[in-house]
N, C-alpha and C. Protein backbone atom coordinates (compact mmCIF):
# COMPACT_ATOMS: atom_id res chain seq x y z
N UNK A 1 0.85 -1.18 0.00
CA UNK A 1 0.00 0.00 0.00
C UNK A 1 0.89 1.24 0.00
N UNK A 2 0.71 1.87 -1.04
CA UNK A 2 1.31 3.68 -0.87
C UNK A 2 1.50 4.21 0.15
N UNK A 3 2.13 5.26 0.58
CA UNK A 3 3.61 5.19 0.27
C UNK A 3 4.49 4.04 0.44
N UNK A 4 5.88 3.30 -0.26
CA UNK A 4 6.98 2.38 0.28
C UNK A 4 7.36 3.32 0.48
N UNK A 5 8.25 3.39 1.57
CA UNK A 5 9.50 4.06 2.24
C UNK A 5 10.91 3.21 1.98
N UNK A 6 11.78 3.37 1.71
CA UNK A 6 12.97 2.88 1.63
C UNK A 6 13.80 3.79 2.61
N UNK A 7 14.75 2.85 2.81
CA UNK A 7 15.91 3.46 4.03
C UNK A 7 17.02 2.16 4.00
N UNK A 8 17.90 2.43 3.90
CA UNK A 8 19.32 1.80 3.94
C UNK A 8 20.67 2.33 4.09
N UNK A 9 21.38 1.43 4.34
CA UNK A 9 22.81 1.83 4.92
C UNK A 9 23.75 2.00 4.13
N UNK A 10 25.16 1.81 3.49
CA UNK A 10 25.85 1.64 3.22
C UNK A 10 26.87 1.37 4.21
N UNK A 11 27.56 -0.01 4.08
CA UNK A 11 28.78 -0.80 4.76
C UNK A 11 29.72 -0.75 4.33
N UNK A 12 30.78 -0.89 4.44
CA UNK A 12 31.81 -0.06 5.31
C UNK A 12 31.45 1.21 4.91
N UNK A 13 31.04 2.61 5.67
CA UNK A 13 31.41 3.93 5.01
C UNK A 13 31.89 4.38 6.71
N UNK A 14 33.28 4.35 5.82
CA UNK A 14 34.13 5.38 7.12
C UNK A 14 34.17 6.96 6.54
N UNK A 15 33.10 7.85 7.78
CA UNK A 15 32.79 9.14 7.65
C UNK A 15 33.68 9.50 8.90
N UNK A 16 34.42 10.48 8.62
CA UNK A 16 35.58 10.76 10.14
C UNK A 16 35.00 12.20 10.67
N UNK A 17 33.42 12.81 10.46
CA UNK A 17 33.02 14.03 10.80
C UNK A 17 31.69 13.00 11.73
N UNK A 18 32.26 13.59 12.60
CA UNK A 18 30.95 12.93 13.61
C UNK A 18 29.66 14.22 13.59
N UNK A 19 29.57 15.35 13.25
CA UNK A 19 28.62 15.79 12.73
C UNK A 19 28.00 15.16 11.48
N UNK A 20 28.81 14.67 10.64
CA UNK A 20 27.75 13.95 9.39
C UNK A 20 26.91 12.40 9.87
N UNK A 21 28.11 11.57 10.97
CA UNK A 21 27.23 10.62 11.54
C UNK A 21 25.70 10.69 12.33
N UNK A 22 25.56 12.03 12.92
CA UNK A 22 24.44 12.33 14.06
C UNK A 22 23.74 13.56 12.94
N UNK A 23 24.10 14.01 11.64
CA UNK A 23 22.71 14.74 11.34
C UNK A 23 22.06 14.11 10.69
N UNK A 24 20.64 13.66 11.71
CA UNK A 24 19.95 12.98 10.95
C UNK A 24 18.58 13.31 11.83
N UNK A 25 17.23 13.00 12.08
CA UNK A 25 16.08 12.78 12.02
C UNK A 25 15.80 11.41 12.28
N UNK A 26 15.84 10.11 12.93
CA UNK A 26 14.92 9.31 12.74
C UNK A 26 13.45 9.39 12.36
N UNK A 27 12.80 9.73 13.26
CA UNK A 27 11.31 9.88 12.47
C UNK A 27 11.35 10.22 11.29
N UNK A 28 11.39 11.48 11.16
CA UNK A 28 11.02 11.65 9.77
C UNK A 28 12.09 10.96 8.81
N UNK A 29 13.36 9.98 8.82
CA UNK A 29 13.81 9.15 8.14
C UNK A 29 12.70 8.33 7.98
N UNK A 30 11.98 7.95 8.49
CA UNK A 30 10.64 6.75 8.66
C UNK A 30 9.30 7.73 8.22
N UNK A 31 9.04 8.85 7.63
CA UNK A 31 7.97 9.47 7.33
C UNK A 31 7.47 10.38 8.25
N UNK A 32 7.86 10.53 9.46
CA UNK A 32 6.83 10.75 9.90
C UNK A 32 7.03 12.86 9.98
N UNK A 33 6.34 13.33 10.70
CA UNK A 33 6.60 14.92 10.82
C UNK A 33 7.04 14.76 11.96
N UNK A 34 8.23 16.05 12.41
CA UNK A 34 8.72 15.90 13.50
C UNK A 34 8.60 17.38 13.51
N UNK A 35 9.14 18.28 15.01
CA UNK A 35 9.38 19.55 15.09
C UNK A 35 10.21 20.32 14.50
N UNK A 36 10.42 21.49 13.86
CA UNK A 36 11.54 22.29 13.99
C UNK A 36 12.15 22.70 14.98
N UNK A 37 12.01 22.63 15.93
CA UNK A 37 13.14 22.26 17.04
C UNK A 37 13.56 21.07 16.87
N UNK A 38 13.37 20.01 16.96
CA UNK A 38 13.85 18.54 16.66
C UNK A 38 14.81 18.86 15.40
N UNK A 39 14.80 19.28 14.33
CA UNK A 39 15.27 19.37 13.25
C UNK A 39 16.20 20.24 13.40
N UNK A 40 16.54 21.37 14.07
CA UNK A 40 17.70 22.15 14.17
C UNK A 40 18.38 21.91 15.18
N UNK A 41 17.98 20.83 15.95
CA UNK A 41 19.01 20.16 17.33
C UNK A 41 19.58 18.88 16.12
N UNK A 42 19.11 18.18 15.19
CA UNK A 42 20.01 16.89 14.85
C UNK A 42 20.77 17.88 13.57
N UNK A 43 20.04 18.87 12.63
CA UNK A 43 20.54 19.01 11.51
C UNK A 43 20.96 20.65 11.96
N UNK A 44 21.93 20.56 12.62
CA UNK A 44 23.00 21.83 12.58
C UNK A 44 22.90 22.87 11.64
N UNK A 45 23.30 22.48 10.63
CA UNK A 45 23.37 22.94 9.40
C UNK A 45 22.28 23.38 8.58
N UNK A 46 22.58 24.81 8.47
CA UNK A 46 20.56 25.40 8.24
C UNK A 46 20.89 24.69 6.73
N UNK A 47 21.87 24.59 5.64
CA UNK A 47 22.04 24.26 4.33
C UNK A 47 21.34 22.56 4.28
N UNK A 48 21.83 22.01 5.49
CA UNK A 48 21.15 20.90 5.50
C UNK A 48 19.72 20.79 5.90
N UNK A 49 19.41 21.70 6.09
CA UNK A 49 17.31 21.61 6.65
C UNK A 49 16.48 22.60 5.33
N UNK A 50 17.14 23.55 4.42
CA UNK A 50 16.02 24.24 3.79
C UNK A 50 17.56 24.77 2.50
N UNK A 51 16.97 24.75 1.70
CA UNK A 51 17.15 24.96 0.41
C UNK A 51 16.38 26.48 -0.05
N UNK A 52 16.59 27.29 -0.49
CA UNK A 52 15.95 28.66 -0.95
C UNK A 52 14.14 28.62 -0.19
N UNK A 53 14.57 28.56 0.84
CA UNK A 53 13.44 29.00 1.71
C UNK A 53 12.36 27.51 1.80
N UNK A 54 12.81 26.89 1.10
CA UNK A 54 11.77 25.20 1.21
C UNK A 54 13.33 24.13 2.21
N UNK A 55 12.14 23.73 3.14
CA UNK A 55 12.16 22.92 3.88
C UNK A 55 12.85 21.42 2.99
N UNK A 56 14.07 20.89 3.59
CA UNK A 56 14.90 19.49 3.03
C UNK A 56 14.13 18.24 3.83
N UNK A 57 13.20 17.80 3.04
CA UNK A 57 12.72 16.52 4.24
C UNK A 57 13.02 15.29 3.70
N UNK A 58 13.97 14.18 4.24
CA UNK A 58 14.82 14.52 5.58
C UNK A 58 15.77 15.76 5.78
N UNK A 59 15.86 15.86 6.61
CA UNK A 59 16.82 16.99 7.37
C UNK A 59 18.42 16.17 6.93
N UNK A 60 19.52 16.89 7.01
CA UNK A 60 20.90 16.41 7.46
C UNK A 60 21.32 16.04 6.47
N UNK A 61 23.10 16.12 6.84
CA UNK A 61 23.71 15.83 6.08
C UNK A 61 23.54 14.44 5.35
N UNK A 62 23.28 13.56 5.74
CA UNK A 62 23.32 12.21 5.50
C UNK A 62 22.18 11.80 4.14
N UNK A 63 21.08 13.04 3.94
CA UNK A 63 19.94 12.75 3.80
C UNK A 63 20.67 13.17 1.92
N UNK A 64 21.11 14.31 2.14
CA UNK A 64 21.49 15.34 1.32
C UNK A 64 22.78 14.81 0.28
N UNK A 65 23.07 13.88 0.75
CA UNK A 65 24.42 13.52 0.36
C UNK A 65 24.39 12.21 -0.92
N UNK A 66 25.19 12.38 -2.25
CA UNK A 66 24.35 11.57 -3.33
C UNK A 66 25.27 10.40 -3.62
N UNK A 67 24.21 9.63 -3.87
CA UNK A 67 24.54 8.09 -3.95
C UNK A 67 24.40 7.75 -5.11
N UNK A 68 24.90 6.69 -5.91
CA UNK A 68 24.49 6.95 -7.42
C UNK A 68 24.37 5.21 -7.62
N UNK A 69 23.13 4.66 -6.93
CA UNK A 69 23.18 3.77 -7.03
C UNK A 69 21.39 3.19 -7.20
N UNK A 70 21.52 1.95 -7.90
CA UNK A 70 20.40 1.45 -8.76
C UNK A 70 19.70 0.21 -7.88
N UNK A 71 18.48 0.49 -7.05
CA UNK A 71 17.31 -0.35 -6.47
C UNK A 71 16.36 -0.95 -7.57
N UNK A 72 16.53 -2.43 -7.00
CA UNK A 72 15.46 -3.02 -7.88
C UNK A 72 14.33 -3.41 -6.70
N UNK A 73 12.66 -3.37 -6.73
CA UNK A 73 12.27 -3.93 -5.69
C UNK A 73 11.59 -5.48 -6.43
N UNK A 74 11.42 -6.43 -5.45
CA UNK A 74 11.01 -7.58 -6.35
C UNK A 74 9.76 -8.02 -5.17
N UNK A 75 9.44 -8.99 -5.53
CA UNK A 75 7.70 -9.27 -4.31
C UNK A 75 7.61 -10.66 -5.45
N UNK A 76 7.59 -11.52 -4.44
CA UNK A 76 7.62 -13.07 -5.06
C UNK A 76 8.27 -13.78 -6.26
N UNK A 77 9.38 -12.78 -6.69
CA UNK A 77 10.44 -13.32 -7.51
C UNK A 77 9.93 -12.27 -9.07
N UNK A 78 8.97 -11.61 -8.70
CA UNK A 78 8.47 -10.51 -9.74
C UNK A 78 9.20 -9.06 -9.73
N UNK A 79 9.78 -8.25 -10.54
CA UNK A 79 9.88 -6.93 -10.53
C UNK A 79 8.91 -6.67 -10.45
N UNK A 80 8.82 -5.45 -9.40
CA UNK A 80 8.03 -3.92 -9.35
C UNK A 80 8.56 -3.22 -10.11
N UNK A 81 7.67 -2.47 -10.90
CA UNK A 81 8.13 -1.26 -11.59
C UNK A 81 7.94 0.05 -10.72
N UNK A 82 8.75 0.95 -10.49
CA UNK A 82 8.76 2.18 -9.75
C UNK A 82 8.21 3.48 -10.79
N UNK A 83 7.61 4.06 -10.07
CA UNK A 83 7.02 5.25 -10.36
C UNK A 83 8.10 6.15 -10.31
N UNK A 84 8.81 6.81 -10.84
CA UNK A 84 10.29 7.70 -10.41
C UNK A 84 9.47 9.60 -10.41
């Protein structure tokens, strides 16, 4: 049922800025709305919470940061096709 959410890691990533490890949001990594207070205590970085006056949801560096990599989803040995 609408929305899937996706969320994943990448293994080994040695990040040596422990600000990029902790800006993050759980909840709203998981959808949900959280406060702007909540959001300027994990995401420091106003560049990391709003873009020309619109709000970055997720918040943080982590969220913001580009990956250039290709998800397939499958459900009983079938491709899903994604809506992009």
């Amino acid at each position: 049922k609408p929305p899937l959410l996706v969320y994943y890691g990448v293994t080994p990533f040695y990040q040596n800025l422990v600000t990029y490890i902790k800006s993050e949001v759980p909840k709203e990594l998981g959808g949900m709305k959280v406060s702007e207070a909540a959001r300027e205590e994990k995401c420091l970085n106003t560049q990391s919470r709003e873009r020309n006056g619109k709000n970055i949801v997720p918040c943080g560096l982590k969220a913001i940061t580009l990956f250039n990599d290709t998800l397939e989803i499958h459900r009983d040995g079938d491709r899903i096709e994604l809506n992009k």
